[in-house]
Protein backbone atom coordinates (compact mmCIF):
# COMPACT_ATOMS: atom_id res chain seq x y z
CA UNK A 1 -54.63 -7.84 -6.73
CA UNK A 2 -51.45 -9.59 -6.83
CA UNK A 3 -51.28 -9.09 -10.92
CA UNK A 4 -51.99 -5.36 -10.34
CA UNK A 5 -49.50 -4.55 -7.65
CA UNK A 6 -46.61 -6.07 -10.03
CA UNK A 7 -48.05 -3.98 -13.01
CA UNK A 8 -47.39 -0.61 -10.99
CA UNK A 9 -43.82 -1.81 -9.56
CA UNK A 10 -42.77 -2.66 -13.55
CA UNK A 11 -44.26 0.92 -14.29
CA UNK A 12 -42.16 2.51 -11.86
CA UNK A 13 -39.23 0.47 -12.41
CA UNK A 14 -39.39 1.56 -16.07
CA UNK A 15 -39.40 5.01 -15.22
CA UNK A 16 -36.46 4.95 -12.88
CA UNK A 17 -34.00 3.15 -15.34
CA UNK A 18 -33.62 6.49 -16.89
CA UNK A 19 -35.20 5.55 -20.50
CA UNK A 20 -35.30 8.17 -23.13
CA UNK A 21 -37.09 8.40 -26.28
CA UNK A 22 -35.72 7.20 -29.11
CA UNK A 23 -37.57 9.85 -31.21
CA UNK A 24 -36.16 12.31 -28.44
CA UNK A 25 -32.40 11.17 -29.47
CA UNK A 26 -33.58 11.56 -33.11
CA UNK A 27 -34.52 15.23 -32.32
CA UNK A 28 -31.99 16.42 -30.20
CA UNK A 29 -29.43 14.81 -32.81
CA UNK A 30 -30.85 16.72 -36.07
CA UNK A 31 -30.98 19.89 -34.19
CA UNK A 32 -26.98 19.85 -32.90
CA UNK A 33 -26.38 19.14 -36.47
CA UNK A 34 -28.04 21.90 -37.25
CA UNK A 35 -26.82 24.25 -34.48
CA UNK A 36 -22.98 23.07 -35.29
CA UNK A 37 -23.44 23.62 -39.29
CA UNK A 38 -24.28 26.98 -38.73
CA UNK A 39 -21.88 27.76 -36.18
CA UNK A 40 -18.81 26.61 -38.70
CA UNK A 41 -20.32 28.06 -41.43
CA UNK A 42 -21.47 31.49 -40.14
CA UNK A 43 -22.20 33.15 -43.75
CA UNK A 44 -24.99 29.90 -44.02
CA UNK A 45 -26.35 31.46 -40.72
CA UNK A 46 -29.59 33.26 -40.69
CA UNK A 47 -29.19 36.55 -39.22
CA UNK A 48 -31.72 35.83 -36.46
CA UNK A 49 -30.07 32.96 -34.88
CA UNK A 50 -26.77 34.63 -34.97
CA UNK A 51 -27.60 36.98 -32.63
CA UNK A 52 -29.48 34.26 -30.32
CA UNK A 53 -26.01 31.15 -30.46
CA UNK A 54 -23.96 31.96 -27.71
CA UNK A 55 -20.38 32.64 -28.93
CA UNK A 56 -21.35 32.69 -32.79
CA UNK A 57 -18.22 34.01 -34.55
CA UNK A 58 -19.44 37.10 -36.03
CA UNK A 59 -19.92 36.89 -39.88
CA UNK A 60 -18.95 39.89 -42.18
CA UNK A 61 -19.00 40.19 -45.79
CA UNK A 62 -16.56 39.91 -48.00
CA UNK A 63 -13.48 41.84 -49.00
CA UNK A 64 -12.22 42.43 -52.66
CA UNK A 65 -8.36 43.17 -53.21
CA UNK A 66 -6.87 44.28 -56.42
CA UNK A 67 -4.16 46.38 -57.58
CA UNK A 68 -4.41 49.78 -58.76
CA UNK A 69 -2.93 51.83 -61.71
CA UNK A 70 0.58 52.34 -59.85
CA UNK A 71 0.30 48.36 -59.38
CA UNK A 72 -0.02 48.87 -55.62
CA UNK A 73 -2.46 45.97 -53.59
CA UNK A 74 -5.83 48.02 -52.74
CA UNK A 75 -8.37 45.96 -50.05
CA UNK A 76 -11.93 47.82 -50.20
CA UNK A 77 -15.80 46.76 -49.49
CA UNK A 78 -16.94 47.45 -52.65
CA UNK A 79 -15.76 45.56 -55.93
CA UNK A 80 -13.76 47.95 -58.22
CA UNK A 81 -15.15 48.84 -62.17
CA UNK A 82 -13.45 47.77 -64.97
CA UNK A 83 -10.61 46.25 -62.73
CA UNK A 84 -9.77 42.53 -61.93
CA UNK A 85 -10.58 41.43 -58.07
CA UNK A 86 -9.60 38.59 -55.68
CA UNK A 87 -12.86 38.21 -52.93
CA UNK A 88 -11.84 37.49 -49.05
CA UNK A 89 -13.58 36.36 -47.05
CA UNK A 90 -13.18 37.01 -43.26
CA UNK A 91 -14.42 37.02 -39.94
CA UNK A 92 -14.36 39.86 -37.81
CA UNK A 93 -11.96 38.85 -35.06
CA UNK A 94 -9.63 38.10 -38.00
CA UNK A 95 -6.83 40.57 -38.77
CA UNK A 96 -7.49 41.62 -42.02
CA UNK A 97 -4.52 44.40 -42.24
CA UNK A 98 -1.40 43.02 -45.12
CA UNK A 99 1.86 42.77 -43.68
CA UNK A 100 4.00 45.78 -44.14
CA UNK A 101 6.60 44.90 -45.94
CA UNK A 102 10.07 46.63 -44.74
């Protein structure tokens, strides 16, 4: 009796210390990894969990600047033909306007 009363206290004691998993640390580690890859890398992001991260900067695609025939600096969405191109890349709450130049 004696034997089985001290089996029940260790129980209990063991479950008040506040003991977690070590394969619940391993989990909970991988997946912040995870969770913080994608939100510093939001182009890596599928488009599914962007919408579900709280806060996840929002990820656009990219820009292409290049000059035209009068040499002036042209930003667009869409690659030009037969011209050579810079890509941006950018996120949305980034201004994405040149400077004017005075």
């Amino acid at each position: 009796m004696q034997q089985e009363h001290s089996c029940k206290n260790w129980k209990r004691a063991r479950r008040q210390s506040g003991a977690v998993p070590i394969w619940l640390l391993i989990v909970l580690g991988i997946l912040s990894g995870v969770l913080l890859y994608w939100y510093a890398t939001p182009q890596e992001t599928p488009s599914w969990v962007r919408d579900w991260l709280p806060g996840m900067p929002e990820y656009t695609g990219p820009l292409y600047q290049w000059r035209d025939d009068q040499g002036q600096v042209q930003i667009t969405d869409k690659p030009p033909r037969g011209q050579p191109y810079d890509v941006i890349q950018y996120r949305s709450n980034t201004n994405v306007m040149p400077a004017q130049e005075r």
